[in-house]
N, C-alpha and C. Protein backbone atom coordinates (compact mmCIF):
# COMPACT_ATOMS: atom_id res chain seq x y z
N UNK A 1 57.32 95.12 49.13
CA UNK A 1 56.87 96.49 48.90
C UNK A 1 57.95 97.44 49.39
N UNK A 2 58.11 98.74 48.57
CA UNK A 2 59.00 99.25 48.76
C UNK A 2 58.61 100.39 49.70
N UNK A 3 59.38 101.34 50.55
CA UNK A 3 58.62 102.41 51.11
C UNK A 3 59.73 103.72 50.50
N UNK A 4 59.20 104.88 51.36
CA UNK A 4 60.04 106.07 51.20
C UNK A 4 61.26 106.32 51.52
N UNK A 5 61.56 105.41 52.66
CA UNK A 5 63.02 105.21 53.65
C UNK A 5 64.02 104.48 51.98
N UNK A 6 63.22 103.51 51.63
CA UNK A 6 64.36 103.14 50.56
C UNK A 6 64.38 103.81 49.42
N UNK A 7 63.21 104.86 48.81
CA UNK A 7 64.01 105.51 47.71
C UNK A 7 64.92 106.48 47.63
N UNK A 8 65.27 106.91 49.17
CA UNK A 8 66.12 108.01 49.30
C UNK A 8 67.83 107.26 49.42
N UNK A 9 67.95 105.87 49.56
CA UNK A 9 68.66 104.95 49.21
C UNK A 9 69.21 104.38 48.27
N UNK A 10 70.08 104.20 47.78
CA UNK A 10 70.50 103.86 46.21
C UNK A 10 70.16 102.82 46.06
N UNK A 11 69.28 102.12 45.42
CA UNK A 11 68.23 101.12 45.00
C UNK A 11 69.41 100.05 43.21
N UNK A 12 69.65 99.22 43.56
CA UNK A 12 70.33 98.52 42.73
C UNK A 12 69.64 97.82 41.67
N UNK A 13 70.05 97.02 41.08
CA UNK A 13 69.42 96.29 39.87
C UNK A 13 68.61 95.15 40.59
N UNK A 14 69.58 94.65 41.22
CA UNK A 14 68.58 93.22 42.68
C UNK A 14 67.90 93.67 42.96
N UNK A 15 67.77 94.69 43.27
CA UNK A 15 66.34 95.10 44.47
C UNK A 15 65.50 95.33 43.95
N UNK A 16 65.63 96.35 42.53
CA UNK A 16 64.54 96.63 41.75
C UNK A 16 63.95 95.56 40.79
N UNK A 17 64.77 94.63 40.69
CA UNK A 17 63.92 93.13 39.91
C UNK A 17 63.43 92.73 40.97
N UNK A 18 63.10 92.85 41.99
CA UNK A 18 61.67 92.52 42.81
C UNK A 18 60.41 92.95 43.16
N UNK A 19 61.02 94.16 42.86
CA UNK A 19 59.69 94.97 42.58
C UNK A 19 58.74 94.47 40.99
N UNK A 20 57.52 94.39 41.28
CA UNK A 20 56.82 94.26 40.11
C UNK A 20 56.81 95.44 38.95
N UNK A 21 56.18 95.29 38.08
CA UNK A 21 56.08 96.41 36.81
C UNK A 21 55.14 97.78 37.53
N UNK A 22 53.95 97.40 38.64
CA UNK A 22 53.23 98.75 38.77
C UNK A 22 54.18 99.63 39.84
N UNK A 23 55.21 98.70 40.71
CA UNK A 23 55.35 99.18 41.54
C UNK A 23 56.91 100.03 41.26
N UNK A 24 57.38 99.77 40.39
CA UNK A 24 58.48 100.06 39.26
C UNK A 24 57.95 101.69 38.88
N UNK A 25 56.38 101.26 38.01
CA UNK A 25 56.28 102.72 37.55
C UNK A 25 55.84 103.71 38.83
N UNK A 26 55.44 103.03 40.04
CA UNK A 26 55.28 104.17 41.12
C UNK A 26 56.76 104.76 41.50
N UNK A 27 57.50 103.87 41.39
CA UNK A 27 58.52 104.39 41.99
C UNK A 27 59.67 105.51 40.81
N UNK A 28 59.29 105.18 39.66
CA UNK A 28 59.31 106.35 38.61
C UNK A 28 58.88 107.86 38.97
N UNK A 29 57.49 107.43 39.34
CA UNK A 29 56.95 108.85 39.82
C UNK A 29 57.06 109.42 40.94
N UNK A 30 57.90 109.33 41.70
CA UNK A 30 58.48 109.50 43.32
C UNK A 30 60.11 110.02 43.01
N UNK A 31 60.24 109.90 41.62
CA UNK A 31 61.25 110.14 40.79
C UNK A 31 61.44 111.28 39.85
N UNK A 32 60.11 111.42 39.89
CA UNK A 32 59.64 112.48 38.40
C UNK A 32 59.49 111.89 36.98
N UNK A 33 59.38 110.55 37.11
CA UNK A 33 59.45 110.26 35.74
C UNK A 33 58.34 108.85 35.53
N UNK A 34 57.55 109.21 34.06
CA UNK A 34 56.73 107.99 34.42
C UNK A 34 56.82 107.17 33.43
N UNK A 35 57.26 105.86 33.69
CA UNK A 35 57.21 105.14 33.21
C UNK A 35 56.47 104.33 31.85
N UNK A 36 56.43 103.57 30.85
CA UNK A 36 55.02 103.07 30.22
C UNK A 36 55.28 101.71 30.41
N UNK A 37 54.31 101.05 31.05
CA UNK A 37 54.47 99.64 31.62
C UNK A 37 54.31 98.67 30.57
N UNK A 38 53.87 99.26 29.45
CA UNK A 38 54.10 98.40 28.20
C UNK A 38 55.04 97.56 27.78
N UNK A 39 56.08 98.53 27.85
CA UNK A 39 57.73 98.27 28.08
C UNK A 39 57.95 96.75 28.96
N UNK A 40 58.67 96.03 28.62
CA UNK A 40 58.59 95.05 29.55
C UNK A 40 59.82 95.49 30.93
N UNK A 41 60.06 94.55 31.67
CA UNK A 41 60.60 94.47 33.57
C UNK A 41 62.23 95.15 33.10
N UNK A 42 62.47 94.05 31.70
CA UNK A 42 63.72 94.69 31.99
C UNK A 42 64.34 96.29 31.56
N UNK A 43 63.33 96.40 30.48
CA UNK A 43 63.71 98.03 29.99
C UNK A 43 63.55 98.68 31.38
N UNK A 44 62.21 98.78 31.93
CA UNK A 44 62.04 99.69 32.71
C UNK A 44 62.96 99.70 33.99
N UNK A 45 63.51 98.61 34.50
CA UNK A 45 64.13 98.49 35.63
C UNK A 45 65.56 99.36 34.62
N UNK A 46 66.56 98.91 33.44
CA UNK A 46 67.23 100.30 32.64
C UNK A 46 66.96 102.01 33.28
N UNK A 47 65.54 102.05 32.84
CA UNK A 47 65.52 103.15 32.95
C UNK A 47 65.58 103.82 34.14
N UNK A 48 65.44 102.53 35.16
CA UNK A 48 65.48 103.44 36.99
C UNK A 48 66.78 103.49 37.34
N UNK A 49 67.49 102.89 37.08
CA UNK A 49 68.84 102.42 37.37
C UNK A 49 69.64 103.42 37.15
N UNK A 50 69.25 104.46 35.94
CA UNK A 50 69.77 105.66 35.71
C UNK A 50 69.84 106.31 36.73
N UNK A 51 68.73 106.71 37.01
CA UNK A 51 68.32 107.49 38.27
C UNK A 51 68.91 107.40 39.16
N UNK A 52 68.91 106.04 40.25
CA UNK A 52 69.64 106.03 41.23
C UNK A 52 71.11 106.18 41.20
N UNK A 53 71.65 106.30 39.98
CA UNK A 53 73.11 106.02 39.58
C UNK A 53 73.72 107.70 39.19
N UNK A 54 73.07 108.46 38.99
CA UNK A 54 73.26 109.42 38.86
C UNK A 54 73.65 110.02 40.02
N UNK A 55 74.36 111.20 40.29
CA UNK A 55 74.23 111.75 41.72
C UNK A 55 74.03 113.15 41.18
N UNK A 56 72.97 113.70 41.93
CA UNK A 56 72.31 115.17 41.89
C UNK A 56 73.72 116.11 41.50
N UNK A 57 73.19 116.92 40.72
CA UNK A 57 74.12 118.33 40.74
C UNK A 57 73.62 119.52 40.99
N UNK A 58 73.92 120.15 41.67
CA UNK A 58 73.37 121.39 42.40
C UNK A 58 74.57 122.81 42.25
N UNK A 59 73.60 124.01 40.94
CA UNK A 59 74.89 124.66 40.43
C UNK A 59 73.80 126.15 41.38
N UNK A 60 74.55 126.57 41.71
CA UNK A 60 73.86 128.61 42.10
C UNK A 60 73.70 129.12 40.87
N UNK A 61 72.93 130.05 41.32
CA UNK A 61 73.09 131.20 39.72
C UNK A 61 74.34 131.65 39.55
N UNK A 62 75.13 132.03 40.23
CA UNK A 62 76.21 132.73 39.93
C UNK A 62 77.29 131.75 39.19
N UNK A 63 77.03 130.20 39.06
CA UNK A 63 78.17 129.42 38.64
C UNK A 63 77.28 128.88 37.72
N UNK A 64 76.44 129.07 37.41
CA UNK A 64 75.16 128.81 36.35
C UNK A 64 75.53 130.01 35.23
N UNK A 65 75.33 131.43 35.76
CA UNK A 65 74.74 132.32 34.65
C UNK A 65 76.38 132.78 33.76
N UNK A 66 75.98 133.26 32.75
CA UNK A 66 76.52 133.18 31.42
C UNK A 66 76.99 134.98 31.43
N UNK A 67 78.20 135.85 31.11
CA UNK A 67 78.40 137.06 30.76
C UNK A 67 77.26 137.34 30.06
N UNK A 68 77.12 138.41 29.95
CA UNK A 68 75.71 139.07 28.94
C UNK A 68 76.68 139.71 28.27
N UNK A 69 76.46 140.08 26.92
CA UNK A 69 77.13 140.76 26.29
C UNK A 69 75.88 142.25 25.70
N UNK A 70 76.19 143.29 26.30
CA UNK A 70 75.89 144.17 26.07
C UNK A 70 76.14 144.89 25.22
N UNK A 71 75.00 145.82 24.52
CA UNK A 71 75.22 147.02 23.25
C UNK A 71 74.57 148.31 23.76
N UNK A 72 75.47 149.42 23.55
CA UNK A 72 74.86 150.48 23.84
C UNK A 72 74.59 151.14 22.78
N UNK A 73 72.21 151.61 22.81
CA UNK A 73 72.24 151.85 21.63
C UNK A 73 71.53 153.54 21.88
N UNK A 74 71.91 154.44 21.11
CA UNK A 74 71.38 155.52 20.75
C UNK A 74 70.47 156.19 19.84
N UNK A 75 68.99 156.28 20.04
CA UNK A 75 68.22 156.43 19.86
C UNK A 75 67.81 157.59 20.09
N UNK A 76 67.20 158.93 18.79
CA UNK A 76 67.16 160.16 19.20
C UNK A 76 65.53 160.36 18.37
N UNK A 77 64.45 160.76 19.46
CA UNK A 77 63.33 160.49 19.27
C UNK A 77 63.07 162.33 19.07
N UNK A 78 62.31 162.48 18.01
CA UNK A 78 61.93 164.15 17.94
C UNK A 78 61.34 164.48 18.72
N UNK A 79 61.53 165.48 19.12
CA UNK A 79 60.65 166.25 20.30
C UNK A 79 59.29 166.89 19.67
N UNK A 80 58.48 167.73 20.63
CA UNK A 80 57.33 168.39 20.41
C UNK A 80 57.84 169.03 19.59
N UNK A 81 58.63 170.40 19.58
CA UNK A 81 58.68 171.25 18.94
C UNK A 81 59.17 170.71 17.45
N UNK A 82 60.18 169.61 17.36
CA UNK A 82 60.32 169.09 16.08
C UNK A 82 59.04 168.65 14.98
N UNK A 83 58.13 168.23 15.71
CA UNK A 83 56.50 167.52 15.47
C UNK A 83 55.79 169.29 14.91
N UNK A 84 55.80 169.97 15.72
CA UNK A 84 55.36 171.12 15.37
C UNK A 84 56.04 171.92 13.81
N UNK A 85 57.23 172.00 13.94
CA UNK A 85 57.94 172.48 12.49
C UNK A 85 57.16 171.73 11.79
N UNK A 86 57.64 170.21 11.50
CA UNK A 86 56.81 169.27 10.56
C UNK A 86 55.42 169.78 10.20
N UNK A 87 54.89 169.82 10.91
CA UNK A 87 53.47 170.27 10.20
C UNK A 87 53.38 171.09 10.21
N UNK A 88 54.08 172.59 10.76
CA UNK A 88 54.06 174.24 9.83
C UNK A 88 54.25 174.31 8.41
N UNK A 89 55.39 172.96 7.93
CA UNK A 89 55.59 173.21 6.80
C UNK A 89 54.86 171.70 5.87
N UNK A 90 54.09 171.48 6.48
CA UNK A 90 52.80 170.63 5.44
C UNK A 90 51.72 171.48 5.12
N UNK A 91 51.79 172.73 6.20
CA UNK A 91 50.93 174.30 5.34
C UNK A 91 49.52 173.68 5.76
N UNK A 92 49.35 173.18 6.71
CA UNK A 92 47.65 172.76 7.31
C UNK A 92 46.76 173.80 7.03
């Protein structure tokens, strides 16, 4: 049985072919990811292997976010008194 001390551990292909199929998909979900045990030992042990093999990337917003490309737009909305002409000369 596996505990918490070892998934924070890089978990190999040996180690994880000892684990059974339920204990495979628990350890998926301690992962974020869940497994379908349908799949037989060896796909799924594939798919963990990713995981541990990967190493996290951790970006800020500022080395994340993208220029914005801005438009400046001008928009000239009639006033009251414009509204008022308009309908002096619809002759109400």
């Amino acid at each position: 049985m596996w505990t918490y001390s070892t998934i924070n551990n890089n978990m190999n292909k040996s180690e994880l072919k000892k684990l059974s199929k339920i204990e495979l998909e628990k350890l998926g979900r301690t992962k974020g990811v869940e497994l379908d045990r349908r799949f037989n030992k060896k796909t799924l042990i594939e798919q963990l292997t990713g995981l541990f093999t990967k190493k996290p990337t951790v970006t800020t917003p500022v080395e994340s976010a993208k220029p914005v490309k801005t438009t400046n737009i001008t928009i000239s909305l009639p006033t009251l008194e414009d509204k008022k002409a308009k309908l002096r000369n619809l002759n109400f």
